[in-house]
PDB file of N, CA and C in Angstrom:
ATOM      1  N   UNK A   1     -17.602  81.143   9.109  1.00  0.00           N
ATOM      2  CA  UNK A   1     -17.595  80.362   7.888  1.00  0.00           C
ATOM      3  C   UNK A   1     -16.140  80.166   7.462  1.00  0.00           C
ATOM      4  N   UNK A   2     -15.676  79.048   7.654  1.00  0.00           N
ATOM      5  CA  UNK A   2     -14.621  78.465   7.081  1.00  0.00           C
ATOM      6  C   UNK A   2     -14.371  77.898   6.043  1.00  0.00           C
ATOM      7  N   UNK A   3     -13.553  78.000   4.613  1.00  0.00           N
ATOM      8  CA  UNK A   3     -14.026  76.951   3.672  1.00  0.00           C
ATOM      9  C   UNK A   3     -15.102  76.045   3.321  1.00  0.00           C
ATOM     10  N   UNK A   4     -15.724  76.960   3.183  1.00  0.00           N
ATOM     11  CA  UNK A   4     -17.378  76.764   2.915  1.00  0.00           C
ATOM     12  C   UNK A   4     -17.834  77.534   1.865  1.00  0.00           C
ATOM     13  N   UNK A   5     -18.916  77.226   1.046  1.00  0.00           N
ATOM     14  CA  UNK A   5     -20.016  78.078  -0.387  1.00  0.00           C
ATOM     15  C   UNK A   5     -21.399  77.516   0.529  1.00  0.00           C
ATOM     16  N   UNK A   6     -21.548  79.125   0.351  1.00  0.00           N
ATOM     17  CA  UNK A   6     -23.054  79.399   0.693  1.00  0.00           C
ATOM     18  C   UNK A   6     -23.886  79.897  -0.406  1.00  0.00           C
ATOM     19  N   UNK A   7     -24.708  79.113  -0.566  1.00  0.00           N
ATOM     20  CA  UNK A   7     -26.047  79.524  -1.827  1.00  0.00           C
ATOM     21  C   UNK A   7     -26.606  80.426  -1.269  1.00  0.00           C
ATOM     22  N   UNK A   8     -27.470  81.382  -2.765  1.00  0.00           N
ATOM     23  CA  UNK A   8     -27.788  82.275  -2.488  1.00  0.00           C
ATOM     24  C   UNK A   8     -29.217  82.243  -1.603  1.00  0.00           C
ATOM     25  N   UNK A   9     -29.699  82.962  -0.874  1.00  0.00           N
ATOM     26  CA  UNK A   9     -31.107  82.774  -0.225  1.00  0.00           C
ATOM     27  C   UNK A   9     -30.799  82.047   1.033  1.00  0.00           C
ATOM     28  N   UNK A  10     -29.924  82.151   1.577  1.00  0.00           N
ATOM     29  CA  UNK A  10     -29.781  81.248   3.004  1.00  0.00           C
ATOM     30  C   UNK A  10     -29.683  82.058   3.888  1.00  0.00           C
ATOM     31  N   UNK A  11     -30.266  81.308   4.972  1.00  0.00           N
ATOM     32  CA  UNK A  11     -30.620  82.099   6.844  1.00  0.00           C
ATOM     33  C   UNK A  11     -30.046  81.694   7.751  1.00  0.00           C
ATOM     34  N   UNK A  12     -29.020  82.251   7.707  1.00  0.00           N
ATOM     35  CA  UNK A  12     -27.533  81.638   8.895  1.00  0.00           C
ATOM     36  C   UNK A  12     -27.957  82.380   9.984  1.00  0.00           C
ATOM     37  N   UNK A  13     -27.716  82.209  11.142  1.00  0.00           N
ATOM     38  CA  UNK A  13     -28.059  83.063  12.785  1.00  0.00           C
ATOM     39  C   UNK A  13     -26.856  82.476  13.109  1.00  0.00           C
ATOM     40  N   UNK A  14     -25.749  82.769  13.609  1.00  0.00           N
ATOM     41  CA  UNK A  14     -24.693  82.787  14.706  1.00  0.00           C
ATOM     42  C   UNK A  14     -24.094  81.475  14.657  1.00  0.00           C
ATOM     43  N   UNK A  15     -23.842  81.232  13.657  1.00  0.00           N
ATOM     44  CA  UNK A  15     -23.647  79.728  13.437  1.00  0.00           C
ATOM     45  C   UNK A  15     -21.994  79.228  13.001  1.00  0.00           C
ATOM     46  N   UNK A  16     -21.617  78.368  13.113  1.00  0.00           N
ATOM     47  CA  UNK A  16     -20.054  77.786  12.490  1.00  0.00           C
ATOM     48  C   UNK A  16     -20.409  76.741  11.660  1.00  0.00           C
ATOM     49  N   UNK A  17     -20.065  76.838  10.200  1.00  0.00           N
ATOM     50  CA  UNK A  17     -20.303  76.381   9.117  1.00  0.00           C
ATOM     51  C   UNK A  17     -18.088  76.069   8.730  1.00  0.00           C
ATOM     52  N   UNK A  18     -17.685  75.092   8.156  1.00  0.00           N
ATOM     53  CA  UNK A  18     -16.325  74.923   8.159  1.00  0.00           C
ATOM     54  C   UNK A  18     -16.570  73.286   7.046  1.00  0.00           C
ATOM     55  N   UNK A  19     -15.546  73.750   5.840  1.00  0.00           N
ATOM     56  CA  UNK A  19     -15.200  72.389   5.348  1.00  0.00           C
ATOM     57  C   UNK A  19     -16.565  71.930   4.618  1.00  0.00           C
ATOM     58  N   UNK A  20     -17.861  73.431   4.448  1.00  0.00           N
ATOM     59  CA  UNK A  20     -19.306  72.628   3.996  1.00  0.00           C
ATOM     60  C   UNK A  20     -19.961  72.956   3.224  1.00  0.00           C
ATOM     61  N   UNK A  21     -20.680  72.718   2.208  1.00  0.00           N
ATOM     62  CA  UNK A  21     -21.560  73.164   1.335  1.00  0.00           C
ATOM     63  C   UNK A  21     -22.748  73.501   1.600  1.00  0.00           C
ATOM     64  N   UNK A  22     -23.485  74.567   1.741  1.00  0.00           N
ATOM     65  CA  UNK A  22     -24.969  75.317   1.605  1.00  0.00           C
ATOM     66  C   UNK A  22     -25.949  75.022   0.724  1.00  0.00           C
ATOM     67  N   UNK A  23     -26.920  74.952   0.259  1.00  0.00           N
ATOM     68  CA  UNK A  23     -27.669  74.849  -0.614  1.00  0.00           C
ATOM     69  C   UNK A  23     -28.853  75.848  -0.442  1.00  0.00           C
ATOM     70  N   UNK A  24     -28.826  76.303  -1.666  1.00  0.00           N
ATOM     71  CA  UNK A  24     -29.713  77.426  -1.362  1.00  0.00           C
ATOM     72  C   UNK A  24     -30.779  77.152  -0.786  1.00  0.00           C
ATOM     73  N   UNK A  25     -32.119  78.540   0.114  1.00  0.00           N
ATOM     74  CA  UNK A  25     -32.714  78.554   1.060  1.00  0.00           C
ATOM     75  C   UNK A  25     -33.014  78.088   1.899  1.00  0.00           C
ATOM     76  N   UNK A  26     -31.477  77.545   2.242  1.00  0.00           N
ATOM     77  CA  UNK A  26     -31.314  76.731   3.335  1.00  0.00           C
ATOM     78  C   UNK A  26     -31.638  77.950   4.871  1.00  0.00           C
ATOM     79  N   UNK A  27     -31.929  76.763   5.906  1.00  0.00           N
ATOM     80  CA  UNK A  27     -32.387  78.010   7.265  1.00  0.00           C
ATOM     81  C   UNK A  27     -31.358  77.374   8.274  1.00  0.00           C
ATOM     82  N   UNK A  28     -30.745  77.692   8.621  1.00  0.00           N
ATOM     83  CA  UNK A  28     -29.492  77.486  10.053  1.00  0.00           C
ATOM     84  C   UNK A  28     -30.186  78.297  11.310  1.00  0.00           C
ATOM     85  N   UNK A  29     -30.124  77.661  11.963  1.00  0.00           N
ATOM     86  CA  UNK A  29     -30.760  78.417  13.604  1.00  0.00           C
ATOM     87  C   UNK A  29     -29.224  78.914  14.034  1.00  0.00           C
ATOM     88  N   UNK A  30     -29.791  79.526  15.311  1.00  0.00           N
ATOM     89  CA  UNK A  30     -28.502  79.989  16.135  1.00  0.00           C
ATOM     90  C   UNK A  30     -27.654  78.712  16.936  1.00  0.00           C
ATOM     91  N   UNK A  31     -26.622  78.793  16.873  1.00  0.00           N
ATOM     92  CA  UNK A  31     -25.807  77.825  17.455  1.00  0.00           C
ATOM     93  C   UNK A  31     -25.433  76.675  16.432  1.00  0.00           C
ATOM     94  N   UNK A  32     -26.246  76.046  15.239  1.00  0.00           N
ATOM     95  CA  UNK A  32     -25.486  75.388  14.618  1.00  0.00           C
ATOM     96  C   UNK A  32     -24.131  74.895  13.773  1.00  0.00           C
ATOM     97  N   UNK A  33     -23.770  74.053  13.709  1.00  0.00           N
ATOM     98  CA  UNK A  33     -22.306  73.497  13.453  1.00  0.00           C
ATOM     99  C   UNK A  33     -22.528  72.549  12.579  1.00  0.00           C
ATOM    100  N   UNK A  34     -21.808  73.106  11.423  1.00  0.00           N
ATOM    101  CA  UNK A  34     -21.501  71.909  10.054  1.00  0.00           C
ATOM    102  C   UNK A  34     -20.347  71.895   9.933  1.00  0.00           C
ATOM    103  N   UNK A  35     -20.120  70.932  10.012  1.00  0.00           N
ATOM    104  CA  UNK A  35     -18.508  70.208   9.348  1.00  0.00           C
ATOM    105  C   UNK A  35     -18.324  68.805   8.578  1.00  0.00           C
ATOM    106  N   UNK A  36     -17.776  69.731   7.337  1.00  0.00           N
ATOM    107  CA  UNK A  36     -17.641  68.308   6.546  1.00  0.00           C
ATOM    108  C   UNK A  36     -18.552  67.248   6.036  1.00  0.00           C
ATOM    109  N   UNK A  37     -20.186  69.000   5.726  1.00  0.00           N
ATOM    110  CA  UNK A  37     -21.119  68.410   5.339  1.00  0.00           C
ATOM    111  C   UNK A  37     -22.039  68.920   3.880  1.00  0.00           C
ATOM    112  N   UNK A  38     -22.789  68.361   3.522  1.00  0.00           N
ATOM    113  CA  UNK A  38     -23.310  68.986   2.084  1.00  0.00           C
ATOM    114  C   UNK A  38     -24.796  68.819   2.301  1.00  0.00           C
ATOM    115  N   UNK A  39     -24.927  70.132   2.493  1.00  0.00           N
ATOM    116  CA  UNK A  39     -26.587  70.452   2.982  1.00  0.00           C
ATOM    117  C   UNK A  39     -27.087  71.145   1.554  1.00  0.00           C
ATOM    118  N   UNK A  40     -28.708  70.065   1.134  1.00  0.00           N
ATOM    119  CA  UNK A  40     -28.770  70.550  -0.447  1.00  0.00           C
ATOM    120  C   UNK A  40     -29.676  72.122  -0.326  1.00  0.00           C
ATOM    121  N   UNK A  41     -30.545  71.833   0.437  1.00  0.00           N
ATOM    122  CA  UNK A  41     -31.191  73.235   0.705  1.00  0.00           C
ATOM    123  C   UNK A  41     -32.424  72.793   0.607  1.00  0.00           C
ATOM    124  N   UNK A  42     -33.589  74.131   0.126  1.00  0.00           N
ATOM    125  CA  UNK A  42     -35.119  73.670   0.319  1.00  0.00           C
ATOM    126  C   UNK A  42     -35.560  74.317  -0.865  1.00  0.00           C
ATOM    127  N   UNK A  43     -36.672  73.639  -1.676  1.00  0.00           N
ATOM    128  CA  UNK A  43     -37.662  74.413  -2.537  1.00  0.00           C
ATOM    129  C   UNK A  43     -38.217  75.424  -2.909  1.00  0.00           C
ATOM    130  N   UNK A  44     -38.253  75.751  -1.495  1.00  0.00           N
ATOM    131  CA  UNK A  44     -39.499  76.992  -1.187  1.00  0.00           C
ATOM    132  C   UNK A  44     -38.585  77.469   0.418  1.00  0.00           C
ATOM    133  N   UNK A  45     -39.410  78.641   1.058  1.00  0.00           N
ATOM    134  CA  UNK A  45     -39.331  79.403   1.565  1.00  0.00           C
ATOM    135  C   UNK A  45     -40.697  79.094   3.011  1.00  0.00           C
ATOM    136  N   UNK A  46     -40.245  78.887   4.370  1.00  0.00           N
ATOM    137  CA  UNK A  46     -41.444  79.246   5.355  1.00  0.00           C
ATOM    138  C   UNK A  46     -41.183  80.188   5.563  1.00  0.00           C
ATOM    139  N   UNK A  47     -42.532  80.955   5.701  1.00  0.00           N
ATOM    140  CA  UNK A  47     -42.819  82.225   6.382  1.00  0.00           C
ATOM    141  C   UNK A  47     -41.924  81.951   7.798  1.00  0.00           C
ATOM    142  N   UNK A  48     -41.970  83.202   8.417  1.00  0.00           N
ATOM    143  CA  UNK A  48     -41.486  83.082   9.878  1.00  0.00           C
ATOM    144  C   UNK A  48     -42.938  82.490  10.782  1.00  0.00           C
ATOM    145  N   UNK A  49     -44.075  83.318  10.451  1.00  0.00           N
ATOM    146  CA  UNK A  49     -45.150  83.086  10.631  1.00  0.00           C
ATOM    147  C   UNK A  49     -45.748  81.649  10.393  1.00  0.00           C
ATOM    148  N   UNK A  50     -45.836  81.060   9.705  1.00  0.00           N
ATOM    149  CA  UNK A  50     -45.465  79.713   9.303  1.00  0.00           C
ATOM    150  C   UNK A  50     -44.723  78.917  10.287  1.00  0.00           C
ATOM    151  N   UNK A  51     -43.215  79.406  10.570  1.00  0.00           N
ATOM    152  CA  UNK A  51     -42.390  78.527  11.406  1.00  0.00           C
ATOM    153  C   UNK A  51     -42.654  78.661  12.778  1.00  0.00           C
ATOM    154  N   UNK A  52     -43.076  79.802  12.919  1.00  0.00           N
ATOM    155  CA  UNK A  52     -43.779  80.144  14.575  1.00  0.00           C
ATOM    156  C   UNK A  52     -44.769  78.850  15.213  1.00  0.00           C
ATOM    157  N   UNK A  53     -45.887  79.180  13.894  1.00  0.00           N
ATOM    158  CA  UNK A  53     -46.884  77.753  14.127  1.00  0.00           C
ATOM    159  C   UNK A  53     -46.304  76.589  14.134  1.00  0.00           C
ATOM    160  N   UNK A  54     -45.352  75.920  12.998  1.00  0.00           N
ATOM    161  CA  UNK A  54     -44.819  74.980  13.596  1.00  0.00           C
ATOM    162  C   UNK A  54     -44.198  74.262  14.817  1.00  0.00           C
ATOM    163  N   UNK A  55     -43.498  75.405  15.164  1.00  0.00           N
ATOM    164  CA  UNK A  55     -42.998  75.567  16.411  1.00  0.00           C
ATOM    165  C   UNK A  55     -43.642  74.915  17.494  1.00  0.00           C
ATOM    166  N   UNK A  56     -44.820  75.882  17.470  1.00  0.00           N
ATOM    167  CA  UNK A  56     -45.865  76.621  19.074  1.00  0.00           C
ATOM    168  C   UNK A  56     -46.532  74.651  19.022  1.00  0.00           C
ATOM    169  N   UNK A  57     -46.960  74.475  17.281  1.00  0.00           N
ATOM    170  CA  UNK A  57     -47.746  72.955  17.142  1.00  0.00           C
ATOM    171  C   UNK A  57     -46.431  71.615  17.666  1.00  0.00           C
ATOM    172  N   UNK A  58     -45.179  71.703  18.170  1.00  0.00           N
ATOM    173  CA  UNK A  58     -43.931  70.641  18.369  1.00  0.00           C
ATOM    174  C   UNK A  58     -43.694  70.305  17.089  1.00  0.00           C
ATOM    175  N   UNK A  59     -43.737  71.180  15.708  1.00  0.00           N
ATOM    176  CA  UNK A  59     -43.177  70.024  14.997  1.00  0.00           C
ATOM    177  C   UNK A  59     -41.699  71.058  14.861  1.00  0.00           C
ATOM    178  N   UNK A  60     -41.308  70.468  13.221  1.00  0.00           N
ATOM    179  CA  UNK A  60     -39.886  71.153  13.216  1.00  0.00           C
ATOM    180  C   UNK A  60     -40.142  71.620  11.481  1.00  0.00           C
ATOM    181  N   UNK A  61     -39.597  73.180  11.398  1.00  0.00           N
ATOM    182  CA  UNK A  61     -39.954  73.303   9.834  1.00  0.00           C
ATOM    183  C   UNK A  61     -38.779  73.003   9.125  1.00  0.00           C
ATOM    184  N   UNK A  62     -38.528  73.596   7.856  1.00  0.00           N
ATOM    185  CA  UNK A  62     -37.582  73.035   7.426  1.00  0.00           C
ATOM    186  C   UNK A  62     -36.122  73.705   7.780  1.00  0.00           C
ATOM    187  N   UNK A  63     -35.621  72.874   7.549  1.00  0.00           N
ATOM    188  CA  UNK A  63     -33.844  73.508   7.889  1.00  0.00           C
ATOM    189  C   UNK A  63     -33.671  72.696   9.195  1.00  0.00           C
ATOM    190  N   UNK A  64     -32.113  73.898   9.906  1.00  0.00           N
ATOM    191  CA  UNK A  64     -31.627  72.996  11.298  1.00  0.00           C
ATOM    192  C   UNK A  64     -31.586  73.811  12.584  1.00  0.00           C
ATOM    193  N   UNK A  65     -32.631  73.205  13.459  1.00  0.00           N
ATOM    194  CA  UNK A  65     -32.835  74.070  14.359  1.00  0.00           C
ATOM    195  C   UNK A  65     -31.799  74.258  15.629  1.00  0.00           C
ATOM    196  N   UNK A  66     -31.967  74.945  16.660  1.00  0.00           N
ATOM    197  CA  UNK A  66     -31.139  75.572  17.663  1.00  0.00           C
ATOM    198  C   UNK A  66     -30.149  74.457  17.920  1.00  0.00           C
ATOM    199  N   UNK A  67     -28.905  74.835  18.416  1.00  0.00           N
ATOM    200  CA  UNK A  67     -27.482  74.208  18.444  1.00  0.00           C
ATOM    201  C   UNK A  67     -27.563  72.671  18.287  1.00  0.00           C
ATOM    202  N   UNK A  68     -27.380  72.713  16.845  1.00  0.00           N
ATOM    203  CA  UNK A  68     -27.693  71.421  16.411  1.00  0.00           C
ATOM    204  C   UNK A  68     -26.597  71.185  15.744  1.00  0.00           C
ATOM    205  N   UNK A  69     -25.494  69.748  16.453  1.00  0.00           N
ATOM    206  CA  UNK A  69     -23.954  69.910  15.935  1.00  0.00           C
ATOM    207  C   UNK A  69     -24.459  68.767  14.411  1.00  0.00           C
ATOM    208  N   UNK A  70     -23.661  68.596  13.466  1.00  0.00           N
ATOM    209  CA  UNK A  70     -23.750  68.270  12.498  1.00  0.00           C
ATOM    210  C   UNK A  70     -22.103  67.654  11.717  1.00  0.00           C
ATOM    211  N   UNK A  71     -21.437  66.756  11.505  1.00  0.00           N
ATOM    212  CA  UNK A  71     -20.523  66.406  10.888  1.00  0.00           C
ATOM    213  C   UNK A  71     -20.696  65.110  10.039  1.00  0.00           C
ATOM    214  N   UNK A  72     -20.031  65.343   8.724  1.00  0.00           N
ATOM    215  CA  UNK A  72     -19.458  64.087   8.175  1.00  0.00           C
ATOM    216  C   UNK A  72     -20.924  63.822   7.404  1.00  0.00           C
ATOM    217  N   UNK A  73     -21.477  64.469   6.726  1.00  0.00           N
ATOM    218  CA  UNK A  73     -23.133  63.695   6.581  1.00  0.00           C
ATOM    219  C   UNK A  73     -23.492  64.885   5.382  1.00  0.00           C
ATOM    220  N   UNK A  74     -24.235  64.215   4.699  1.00  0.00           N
ATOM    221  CA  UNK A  74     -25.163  64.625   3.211  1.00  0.00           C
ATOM    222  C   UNK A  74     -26.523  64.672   4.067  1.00  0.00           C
ATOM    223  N   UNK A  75     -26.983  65.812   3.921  1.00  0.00           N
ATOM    224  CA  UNK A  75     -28.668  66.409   4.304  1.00  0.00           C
ATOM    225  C   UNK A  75     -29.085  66.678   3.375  1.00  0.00           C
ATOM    226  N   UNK A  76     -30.748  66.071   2.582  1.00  0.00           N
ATOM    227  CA  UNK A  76     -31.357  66.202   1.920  1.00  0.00           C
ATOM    228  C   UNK A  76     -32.106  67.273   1.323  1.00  0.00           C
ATOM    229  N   UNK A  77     -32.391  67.497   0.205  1.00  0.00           N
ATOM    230  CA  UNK A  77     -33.288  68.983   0.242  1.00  0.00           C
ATOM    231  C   UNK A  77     -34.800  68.657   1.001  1.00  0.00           C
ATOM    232  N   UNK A  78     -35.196  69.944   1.516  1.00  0.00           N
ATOM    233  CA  UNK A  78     -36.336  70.279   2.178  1.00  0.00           C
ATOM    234  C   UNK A  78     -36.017  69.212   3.494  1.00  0.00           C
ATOM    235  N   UNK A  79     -34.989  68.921   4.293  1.00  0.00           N
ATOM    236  CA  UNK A  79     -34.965  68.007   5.507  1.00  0.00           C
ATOM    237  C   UNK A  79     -35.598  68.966   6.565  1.00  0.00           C
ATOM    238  N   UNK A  80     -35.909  68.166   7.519  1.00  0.00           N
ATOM    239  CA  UNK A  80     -36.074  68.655   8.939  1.00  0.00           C
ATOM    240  C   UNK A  80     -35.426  69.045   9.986  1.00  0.00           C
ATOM    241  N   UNK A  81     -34.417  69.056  10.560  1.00  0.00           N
ATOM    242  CA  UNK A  81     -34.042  68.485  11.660  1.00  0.00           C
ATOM    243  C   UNK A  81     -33.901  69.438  12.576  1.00  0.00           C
ATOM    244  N   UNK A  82     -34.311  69.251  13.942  1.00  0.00           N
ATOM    245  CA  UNK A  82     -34.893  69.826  14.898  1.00  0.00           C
ATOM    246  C   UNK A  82     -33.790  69.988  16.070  1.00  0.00           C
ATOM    247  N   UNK A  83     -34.051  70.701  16.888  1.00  0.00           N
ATOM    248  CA  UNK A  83     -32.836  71.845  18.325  1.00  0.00           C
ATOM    249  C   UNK A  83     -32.327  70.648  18.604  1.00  0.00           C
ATOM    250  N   UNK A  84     -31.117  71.276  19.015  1.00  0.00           N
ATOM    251  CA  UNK A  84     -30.441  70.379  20.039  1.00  0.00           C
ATOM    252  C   UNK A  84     -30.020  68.675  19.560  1.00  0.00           C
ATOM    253  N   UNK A  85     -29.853  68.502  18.164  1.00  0.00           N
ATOM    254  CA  UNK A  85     -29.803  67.177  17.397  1.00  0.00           C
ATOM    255  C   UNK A  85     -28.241  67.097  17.580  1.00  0.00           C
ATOM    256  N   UNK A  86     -27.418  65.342  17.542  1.00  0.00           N
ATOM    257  CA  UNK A  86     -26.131  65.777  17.058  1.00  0.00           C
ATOM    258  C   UNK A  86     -26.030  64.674  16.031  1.00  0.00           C
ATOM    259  N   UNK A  87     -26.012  64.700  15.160  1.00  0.00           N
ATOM    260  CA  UNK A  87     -25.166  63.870  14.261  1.00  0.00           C
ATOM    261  C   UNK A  87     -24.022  63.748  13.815  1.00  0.00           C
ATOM    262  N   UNK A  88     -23.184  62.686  13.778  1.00  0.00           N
ATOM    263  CA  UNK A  88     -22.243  62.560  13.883  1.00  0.00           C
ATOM    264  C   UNK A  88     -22.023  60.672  14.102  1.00  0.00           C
ATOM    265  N   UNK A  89     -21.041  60.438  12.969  1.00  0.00           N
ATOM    266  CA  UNK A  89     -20.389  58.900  13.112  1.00  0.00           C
ATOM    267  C   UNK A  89     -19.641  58.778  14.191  1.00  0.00           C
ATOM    268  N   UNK A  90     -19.529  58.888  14.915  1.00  0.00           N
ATOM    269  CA  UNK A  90     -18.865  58.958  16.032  1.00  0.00           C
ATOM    270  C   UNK A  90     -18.027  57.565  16.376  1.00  0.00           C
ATOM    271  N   UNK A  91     -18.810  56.696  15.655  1.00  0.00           N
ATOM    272  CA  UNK A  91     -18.132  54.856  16.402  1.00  0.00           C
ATOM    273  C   UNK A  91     -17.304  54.266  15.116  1.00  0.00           C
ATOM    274  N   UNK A  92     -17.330  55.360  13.706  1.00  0.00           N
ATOM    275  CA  UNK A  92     -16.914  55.199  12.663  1.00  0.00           C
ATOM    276  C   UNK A  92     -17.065  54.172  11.953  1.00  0.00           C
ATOM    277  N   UNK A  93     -19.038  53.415  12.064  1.00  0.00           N
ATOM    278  CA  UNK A  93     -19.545  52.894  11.280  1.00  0.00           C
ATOM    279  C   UNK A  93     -19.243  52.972   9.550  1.00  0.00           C
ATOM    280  N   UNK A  94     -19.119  52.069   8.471  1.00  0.00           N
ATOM    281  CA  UNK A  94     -18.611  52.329   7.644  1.00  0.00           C
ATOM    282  C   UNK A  94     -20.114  52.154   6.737  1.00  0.00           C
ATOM    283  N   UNK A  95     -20.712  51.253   6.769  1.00  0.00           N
ATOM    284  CA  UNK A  95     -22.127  50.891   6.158  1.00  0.00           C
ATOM    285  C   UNK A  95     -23.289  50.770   6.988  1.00  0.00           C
ATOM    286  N   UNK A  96     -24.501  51.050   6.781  1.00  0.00           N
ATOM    287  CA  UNK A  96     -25.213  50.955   7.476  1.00  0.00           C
ATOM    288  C   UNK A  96     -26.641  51.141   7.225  1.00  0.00           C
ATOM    289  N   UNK A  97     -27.698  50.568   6.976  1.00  0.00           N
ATOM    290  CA  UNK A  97     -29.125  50.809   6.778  1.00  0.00           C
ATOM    291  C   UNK A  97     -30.266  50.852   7.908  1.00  0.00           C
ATOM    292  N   UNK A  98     -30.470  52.654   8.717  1.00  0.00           N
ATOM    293  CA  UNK A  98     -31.270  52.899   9.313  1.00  0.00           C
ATOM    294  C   UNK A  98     -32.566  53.448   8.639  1.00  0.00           C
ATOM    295  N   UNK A  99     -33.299  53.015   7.638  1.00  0.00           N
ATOM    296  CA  UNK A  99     -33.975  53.847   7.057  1.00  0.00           C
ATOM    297  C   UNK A  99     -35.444  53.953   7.967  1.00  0.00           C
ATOM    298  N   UNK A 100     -35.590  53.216   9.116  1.00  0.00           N
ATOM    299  CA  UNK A 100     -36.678  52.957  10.162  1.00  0.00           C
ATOM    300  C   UNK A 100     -36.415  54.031  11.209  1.00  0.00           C
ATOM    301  N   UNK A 101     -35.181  54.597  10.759  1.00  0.00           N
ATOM    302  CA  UNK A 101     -34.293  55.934  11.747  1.00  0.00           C
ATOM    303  C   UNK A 101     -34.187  57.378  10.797  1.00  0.00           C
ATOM    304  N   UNK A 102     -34.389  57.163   9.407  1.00  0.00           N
ATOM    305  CA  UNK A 102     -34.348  58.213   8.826  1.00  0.00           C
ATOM    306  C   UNK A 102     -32.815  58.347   8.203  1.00  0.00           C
ATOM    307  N   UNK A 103     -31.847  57.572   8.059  1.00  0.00           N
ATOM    308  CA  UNK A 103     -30.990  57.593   7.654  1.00  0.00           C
ATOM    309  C   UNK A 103     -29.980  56.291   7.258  1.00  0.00           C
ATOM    310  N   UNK A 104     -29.316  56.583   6.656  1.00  0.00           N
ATOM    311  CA  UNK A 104     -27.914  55.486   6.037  1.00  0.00           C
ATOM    312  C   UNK A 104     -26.398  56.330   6.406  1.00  0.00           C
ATOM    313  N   UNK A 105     -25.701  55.241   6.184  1.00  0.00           N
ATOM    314  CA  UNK A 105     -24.211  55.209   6.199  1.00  0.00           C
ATOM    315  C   UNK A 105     -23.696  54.657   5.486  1.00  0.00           C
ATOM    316  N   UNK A 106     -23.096  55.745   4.334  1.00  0.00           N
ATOM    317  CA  UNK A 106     -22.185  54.992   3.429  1.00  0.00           C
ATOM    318  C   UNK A 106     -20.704  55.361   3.123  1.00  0.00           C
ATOM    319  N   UNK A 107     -19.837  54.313   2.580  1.00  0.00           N
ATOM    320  CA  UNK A 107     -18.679  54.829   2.613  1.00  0.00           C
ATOM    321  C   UNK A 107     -18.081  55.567   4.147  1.00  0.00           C
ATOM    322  N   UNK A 108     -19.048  56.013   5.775  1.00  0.00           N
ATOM    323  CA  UNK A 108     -18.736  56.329   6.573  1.00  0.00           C
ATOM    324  C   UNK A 108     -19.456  57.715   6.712  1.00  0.00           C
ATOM    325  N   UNK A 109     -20.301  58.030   5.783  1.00  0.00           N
ATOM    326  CA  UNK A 109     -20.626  59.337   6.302  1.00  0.00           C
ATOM    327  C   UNK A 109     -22.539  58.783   5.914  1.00  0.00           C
ATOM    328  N   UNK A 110     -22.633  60.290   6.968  1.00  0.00           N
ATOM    329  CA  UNK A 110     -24.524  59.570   7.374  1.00  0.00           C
ATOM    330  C   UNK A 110     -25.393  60.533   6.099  1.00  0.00           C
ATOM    331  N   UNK A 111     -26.345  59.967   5.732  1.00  0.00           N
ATOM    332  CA  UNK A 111     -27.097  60.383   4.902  1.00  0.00           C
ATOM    333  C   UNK A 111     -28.641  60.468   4.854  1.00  0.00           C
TER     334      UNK A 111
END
């Protein structure tokens, strides 16, 4: 954790967080990477038991699952997003309306 605030109630596993904001009961898997991002957090709390089933059923519970890189981007409370994701502006789009994709670009960063 680099210049970063972490809210209280959050589930970090082995992760590099740098330059980012936490929001409480937020869940970080192992391997994830935030930079230069503002993650609001979640409502409530899944069981592990809970996230198991999600799992075992393909979906994704809440938070960011296994090495899932992350930069430049506002994540919603209670989001999803599932292993192995990368987000990232990469082509340094400045505007942009994917909402048929689950997201926008504004000012240059994804939302």
């Amino acid at each position: 954790v680099v210049d970063a605030i972490i809210s209280h109630g959050c589930f970090l596993r082995e992760c590099k967080i740098q330059h980012s904001i936490v929001g409480e009961r937020s869940r970080l898997d192992y391997g994830v990477e935030l930079q230069d991002t503002v993650m609001m957090g979640a409502d409530y709390y899944q069981t592990e038991s809970e996230i198991a089933s999600l799992l075992a059923e393909g979906k994704v519970p809440i938070g960011i699952g296994r090495n899932t890189k992350i930069k430049n981007c506002i994540i919603d409370k209670n989001a999803k997003i599932g292993k192995d994701v990368i987000i990232a502006n990469k082509d340094g789009v400045q505007e942009a309306d994917r909402s048929e994709d689950g997201f926008y670009i504004r000012s240059g960063i994804t939302i």
